[in-house]
C-alpha atoms as a PDB file:
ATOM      1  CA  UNK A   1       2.469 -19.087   6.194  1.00  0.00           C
ATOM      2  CA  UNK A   2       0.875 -16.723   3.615  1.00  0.00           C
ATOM      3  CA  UNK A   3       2.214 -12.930   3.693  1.00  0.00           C
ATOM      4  CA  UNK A   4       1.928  -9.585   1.983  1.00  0.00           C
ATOM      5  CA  UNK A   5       5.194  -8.931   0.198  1.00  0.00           C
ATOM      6  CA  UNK A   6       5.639  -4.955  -0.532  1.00  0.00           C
ATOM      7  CA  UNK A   7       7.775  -3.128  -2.711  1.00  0.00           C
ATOM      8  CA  UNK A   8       8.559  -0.267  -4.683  1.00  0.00           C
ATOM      9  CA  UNK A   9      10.085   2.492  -1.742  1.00  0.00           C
ATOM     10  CA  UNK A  10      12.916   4.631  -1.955  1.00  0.00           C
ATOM     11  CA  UNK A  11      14.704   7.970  -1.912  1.00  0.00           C
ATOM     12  CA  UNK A  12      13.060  10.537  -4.177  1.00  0.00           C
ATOM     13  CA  UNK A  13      13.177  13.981  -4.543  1.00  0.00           C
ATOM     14  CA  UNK A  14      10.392  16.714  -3.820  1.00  0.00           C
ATOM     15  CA  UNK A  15       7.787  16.911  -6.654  1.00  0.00           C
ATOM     16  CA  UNK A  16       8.918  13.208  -7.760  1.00  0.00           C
ATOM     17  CA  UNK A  17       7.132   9.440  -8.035  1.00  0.00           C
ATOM     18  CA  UNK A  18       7.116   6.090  -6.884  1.00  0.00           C
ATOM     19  CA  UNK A  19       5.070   3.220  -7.199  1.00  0.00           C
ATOM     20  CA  UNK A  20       4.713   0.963  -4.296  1.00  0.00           C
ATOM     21  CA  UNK A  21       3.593  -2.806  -4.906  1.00  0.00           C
ATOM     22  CA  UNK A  22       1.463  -5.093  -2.676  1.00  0.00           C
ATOM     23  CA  UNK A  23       0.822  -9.121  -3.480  1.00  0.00           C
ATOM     24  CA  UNK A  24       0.169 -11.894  -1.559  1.00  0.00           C
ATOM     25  CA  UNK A  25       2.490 -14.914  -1.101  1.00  0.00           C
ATOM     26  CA  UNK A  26      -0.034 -17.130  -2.538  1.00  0.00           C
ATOM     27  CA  UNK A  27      -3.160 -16.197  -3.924  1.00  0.00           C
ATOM     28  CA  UNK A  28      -4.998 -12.755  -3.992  1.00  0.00           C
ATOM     29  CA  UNK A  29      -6.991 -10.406  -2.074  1.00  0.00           C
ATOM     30  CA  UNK A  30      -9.590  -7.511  -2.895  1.00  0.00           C
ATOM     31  CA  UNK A  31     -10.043  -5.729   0.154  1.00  0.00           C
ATOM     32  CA  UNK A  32      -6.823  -3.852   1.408  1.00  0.00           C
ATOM     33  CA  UNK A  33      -5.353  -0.908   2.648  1.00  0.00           C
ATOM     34  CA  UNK A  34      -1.971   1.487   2.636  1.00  0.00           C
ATOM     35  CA  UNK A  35      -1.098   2.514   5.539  1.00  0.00           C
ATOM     36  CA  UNK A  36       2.293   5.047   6.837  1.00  0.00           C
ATOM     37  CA  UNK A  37       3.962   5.385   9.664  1.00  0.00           C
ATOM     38  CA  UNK A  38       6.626   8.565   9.840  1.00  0.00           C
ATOM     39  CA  UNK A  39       9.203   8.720  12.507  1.00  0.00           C
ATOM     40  CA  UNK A  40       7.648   9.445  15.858  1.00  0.00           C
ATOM     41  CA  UNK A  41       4.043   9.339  14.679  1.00  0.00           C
ATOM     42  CA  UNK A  42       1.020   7.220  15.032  1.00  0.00           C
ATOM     43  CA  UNK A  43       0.479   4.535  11.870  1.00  0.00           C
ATOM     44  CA  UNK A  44      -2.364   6.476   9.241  1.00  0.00           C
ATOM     45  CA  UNK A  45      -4.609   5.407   7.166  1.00  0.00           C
ATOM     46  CA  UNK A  46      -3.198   6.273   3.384  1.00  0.00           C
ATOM     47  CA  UNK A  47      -5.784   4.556   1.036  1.00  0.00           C
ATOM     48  CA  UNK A  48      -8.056   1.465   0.681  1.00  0.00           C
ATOM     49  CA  UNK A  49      -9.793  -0.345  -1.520  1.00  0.00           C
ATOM     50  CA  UNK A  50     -13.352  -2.106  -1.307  1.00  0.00           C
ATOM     51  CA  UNK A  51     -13.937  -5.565  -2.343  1.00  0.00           C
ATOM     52  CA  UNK A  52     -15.969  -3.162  -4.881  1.00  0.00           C
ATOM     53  CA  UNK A  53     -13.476  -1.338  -6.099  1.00  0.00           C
ATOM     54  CA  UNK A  54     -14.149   1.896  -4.332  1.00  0.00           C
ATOM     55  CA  UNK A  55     -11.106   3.802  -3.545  1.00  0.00           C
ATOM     56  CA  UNK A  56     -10.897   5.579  -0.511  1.00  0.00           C
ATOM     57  CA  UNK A  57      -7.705   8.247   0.096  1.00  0.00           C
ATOM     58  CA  UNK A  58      -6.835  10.466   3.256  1.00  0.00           C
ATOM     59  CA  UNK A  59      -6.990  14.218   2.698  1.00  0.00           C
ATOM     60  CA  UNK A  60      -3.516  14.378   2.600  1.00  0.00           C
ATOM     61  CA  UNK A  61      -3.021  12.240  -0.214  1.00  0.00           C
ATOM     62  CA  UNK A  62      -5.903  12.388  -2.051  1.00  0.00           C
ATOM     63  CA  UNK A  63      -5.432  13.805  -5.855  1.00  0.00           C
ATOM     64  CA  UNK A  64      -1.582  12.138  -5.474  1.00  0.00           C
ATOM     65  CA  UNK A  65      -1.825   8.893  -4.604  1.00  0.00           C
ATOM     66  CA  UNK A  66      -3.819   6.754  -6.558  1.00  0.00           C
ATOM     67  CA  UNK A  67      -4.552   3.101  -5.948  1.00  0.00           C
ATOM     68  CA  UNK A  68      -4.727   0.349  -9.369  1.00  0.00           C
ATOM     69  CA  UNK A  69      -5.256  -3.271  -9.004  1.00  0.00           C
ATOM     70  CA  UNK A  70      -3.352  -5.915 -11.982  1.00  0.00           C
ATOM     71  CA  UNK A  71      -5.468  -8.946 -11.582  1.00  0.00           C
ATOM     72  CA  UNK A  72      -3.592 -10.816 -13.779  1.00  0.00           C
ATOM     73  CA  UNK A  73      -0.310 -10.369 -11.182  1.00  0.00           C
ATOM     74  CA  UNK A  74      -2.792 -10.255  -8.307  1.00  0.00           C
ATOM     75  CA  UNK A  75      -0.931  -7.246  -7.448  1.00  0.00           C
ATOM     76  CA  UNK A  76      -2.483  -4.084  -6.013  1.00  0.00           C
ATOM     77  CA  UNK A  77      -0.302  -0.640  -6.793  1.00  0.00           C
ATOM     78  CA  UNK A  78       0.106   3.114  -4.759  1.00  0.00           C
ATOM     79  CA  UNK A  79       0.905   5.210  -7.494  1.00  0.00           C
ATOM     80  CA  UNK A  80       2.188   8.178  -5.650  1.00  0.00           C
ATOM     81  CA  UNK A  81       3.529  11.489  -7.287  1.00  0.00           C
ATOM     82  CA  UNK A  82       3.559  15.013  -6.370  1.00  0.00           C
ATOM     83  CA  UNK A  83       5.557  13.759  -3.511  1.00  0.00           C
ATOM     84  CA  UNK A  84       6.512  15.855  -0.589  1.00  0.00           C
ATOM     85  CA  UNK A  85       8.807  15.531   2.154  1.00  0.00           C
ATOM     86  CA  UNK A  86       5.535  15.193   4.699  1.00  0.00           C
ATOM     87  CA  UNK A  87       5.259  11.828   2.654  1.00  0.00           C
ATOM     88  CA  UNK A  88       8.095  10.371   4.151  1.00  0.00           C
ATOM     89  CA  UNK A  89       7.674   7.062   6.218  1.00  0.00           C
ATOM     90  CA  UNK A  90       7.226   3.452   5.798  1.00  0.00           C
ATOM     91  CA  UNK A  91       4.501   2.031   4.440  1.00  0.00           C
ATOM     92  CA  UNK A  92       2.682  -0.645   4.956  1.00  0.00           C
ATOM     93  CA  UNK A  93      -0.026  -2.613   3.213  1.00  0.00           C
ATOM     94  CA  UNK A  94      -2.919  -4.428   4.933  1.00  0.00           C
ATOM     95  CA  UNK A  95      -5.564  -7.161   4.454  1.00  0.00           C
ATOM     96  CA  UNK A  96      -7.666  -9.302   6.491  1.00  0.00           C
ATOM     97  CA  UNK A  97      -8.961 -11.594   3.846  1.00  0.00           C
ATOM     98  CA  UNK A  98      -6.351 -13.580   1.603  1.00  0.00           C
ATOM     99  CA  UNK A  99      -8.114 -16.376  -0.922  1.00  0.00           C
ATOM    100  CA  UNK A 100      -6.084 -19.017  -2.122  1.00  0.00           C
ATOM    101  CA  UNK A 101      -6.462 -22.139  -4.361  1.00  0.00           C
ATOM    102  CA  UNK A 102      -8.727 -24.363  -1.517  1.00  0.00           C
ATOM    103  CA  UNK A 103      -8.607 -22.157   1.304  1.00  0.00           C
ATOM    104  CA  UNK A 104      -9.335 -18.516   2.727  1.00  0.00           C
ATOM    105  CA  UNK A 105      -7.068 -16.897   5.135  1.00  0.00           C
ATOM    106  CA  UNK A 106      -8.456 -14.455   7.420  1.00  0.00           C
ATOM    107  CA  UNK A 107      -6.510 -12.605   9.717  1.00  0.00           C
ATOM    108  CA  UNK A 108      -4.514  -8.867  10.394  1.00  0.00           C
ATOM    109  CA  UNK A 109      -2.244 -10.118   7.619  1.00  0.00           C
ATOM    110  CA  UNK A 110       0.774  -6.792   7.468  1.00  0.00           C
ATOM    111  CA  UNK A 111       3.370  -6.029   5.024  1.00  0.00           C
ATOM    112  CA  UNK A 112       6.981  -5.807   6.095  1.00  0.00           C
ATOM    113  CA  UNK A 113       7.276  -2.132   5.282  1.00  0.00           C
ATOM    114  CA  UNK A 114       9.030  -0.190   2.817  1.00  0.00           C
ATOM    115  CA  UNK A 115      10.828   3.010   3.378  1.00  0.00           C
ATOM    116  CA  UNK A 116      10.064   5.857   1.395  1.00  0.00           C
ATOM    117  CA  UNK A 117      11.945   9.858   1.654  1.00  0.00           C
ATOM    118  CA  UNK A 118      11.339  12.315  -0.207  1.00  0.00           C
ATOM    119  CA  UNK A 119      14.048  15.211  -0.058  1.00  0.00           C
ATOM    120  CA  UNK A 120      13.425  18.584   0.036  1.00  0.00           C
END
């Protein structure tokens, strides 16, 4: 069954960076989104990315977090610095259209999460 595989969290302190990593299981996808959930809090919206290429970031985020795509690894990137301790949750990445050698999945296709805290 095809899946996003994530990547990239940890423990990091105030002011510091991480890169998270999305890809598929097989094949690729040009449409997605980051998404965060903190402890106790509804799941936001982080950033996305068009099938265009547009970026789109939350407020919160936006200047910090930046979003790259390596087609060649079929990999899509958060590139977050600046990090504060608000940051801290697990995030998730997001796509409902995965293409494939032969065959398009479509679906609410989810990332297992990765954990990311940033000390203060």
């Amino acid at each position: 069954q095809v899946q996003l595989v994530e990547s990239g969290g940890g423990l990091v302190q105030a002011g510091g960076s991480l890169r998270l990593s999305c890809a598929a299981s097989e094949g690729f996808f040009n449409a997605m989104a980051w998404y965060r959930q903190a402890l106790g809090k509804e799941r936001e919206l982080v950033a996305s990315i068009a099938n265009s290429g547009a970026t789109n970031y939350a407020d919160s985020v936006r200047g910090r977090f930046t979003l790259s795509k390596d087609d060649a690894k079929n990999t899509v990137y958060l590139h977050m610095s600046s990090l504060k301790p608000e940051d801290t949750a697990v995030y998730y990445c997001n796509t409902n259209r995965i293409i494939a050698p032969g065959i398009t999945y479509h679906g609410d296709y989810w990332g297992q999460g990765t954990q990311v805290t940033v000390s203060s």
